[in-house]
C-alpha atoms as a PDB file:
ATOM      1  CA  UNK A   1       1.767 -29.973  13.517  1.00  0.00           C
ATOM      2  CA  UNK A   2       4.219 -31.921  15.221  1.00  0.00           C
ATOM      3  CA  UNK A   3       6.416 -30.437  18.384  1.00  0.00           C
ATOM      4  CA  UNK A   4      10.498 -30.398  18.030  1.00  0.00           C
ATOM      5  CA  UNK A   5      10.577 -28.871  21.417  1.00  0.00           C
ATOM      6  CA  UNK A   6       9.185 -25.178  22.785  1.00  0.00           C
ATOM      7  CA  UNK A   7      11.937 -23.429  19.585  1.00  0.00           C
ATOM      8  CA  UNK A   8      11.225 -25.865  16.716  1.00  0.00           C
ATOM      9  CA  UNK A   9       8.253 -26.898  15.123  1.00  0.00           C
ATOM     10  CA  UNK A  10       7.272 -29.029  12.233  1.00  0.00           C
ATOM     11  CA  UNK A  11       4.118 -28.223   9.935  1.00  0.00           C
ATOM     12  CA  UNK A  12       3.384 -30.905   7.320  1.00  0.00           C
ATOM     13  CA  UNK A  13      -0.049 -30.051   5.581  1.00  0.00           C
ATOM     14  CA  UNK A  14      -2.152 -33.578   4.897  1.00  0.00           C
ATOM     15  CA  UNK A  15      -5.595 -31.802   4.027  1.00  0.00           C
ATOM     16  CA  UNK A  16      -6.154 -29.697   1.409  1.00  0.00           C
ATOM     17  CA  UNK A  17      -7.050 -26.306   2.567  1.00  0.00           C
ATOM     18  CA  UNK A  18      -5.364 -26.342   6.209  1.00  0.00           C
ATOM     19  CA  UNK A  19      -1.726 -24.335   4.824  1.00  0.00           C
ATOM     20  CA  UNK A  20      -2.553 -21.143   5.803  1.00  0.00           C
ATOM     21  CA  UNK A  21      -4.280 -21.800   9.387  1.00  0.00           C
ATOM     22  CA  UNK A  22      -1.201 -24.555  10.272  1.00  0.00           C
ATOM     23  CA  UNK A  23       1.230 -22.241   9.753  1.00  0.00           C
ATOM     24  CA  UNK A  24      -0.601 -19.089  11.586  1.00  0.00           C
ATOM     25  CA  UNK A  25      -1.308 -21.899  14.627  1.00  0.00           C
ATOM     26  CA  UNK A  26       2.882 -22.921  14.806  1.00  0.00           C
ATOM     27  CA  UNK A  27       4.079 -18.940  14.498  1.00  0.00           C
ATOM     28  CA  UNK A  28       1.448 -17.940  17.650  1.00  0.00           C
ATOM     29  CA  UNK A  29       3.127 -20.724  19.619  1.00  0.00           C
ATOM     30  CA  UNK A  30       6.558 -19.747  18.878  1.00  0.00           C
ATOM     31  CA  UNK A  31       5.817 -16.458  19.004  1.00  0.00           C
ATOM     32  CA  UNK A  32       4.721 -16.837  22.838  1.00  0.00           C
ATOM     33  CA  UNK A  33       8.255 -18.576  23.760  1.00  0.00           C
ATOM     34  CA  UNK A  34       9.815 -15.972  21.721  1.00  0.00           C
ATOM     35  CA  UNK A  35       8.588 -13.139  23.584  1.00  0.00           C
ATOM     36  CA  UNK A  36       8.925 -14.510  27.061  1.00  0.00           C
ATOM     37  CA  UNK A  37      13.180 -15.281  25.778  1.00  0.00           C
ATOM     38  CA  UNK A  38      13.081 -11.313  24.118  1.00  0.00           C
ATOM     39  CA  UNK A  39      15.948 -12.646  21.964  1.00  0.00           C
ATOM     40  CA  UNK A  40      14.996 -14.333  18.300  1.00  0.00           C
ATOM     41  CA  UNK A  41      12.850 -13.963  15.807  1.00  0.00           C
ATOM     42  CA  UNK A  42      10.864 -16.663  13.541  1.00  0.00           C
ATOM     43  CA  UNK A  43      12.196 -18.561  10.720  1.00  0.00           C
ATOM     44  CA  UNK A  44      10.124 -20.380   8.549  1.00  0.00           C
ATOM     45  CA  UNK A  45      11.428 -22.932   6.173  1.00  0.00           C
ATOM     46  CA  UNK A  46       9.433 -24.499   3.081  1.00  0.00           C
ATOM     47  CA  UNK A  47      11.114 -28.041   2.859  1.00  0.00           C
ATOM     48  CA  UNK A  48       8.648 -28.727  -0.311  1.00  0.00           C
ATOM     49  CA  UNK A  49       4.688 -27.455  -0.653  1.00  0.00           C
ATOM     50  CA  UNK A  50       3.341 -29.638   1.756  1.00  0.00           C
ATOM     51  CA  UNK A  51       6.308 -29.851   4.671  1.00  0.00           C
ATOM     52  CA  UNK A  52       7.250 -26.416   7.162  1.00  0.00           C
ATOM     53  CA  UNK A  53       9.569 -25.847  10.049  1.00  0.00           C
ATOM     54  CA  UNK A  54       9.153 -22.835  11.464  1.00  0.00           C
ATOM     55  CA  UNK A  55      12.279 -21.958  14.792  1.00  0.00           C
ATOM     56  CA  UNK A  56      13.462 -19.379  16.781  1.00  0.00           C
ATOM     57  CA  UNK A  57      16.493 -18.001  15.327  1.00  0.00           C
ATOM     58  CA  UNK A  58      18.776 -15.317  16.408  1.00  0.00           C
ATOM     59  CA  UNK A  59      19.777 -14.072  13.178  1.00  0.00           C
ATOM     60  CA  UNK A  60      16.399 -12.949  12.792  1.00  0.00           C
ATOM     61  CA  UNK A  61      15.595 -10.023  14.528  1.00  0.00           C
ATOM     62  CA  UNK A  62      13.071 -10.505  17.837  1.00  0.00           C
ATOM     63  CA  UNK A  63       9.313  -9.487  16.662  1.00  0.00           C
ATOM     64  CA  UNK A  64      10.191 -10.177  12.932  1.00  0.00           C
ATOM     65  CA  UNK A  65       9.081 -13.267  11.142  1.00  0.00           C
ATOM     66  CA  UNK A  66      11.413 -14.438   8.125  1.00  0.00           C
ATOM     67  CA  UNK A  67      11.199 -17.123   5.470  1.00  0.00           C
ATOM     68  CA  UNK A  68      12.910 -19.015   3.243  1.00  0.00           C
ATOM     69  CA  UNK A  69      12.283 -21.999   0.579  1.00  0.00           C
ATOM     70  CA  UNK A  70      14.767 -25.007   0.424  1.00  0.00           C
ATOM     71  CA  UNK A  71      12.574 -26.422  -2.573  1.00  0.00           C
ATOM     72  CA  UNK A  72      11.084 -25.694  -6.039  1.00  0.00           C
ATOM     73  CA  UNK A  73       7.182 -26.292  -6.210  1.00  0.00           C
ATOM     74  CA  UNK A  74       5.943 -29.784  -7.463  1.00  0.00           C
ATOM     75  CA  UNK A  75       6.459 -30.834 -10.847  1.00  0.00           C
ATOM     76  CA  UNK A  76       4.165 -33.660 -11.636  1.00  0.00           C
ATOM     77  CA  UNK A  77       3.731 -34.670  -7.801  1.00  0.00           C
ATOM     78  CA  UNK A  78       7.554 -34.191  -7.284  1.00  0.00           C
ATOM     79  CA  UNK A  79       9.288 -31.920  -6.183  1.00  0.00           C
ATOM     80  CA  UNK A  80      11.724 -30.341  -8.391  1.00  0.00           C
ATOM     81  CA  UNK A  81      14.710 -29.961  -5.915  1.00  0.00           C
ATOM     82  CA  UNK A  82      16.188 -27.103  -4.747  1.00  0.00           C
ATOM     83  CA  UNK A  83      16.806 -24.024  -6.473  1.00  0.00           C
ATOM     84  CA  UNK A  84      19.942 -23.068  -7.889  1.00  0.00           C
ATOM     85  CA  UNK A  85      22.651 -20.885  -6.023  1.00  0.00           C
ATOM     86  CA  UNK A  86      23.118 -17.449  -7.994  1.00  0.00           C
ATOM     87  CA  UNK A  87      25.868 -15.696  -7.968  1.00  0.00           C
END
């Protein structure tokens, strides 16, 4: 887990296994600035299955915890891009 700041925070996984606890580890830290501030929520962002941001965000509401996936999963070790826009 690498530090953006005390609102930003980048999780990028490089042992099998560790997903689940990284993640929990980044939102407890953010969560902590987050309810000092009283004003945002979390966002959490899958760049691609092994790379996370996870920010304060107003437009999520304070004490919530939101995500949202910018890739498709891995497709022979690649990942497939992002997903398509629906209308």
């Amino acid at each position: 887990m690498r530090s953006q700041g005390t609102e930003h925070l980048e999780v990028v996984v490089t042992k099998p296994g560790q997903l689940h606890e990284l993640l929990d580890n980044a939102e407890a830290v953010l969560r902590k600035v987050a309810i000092a501030q009283r004003s945002a929520g979390i966002l959490v962002t899958r760049h691609d299955p092994l790379r996370y941001t996870l920010a304060l965000c107003d437009a999520v509401p304070f004490g919530e915890t939101w995500e949202q996936t910018l890739s498709r999963p891995l497709v022979n070790g690649r990942t497939a891009g992002p997903s398509p826009v629906e209308n």
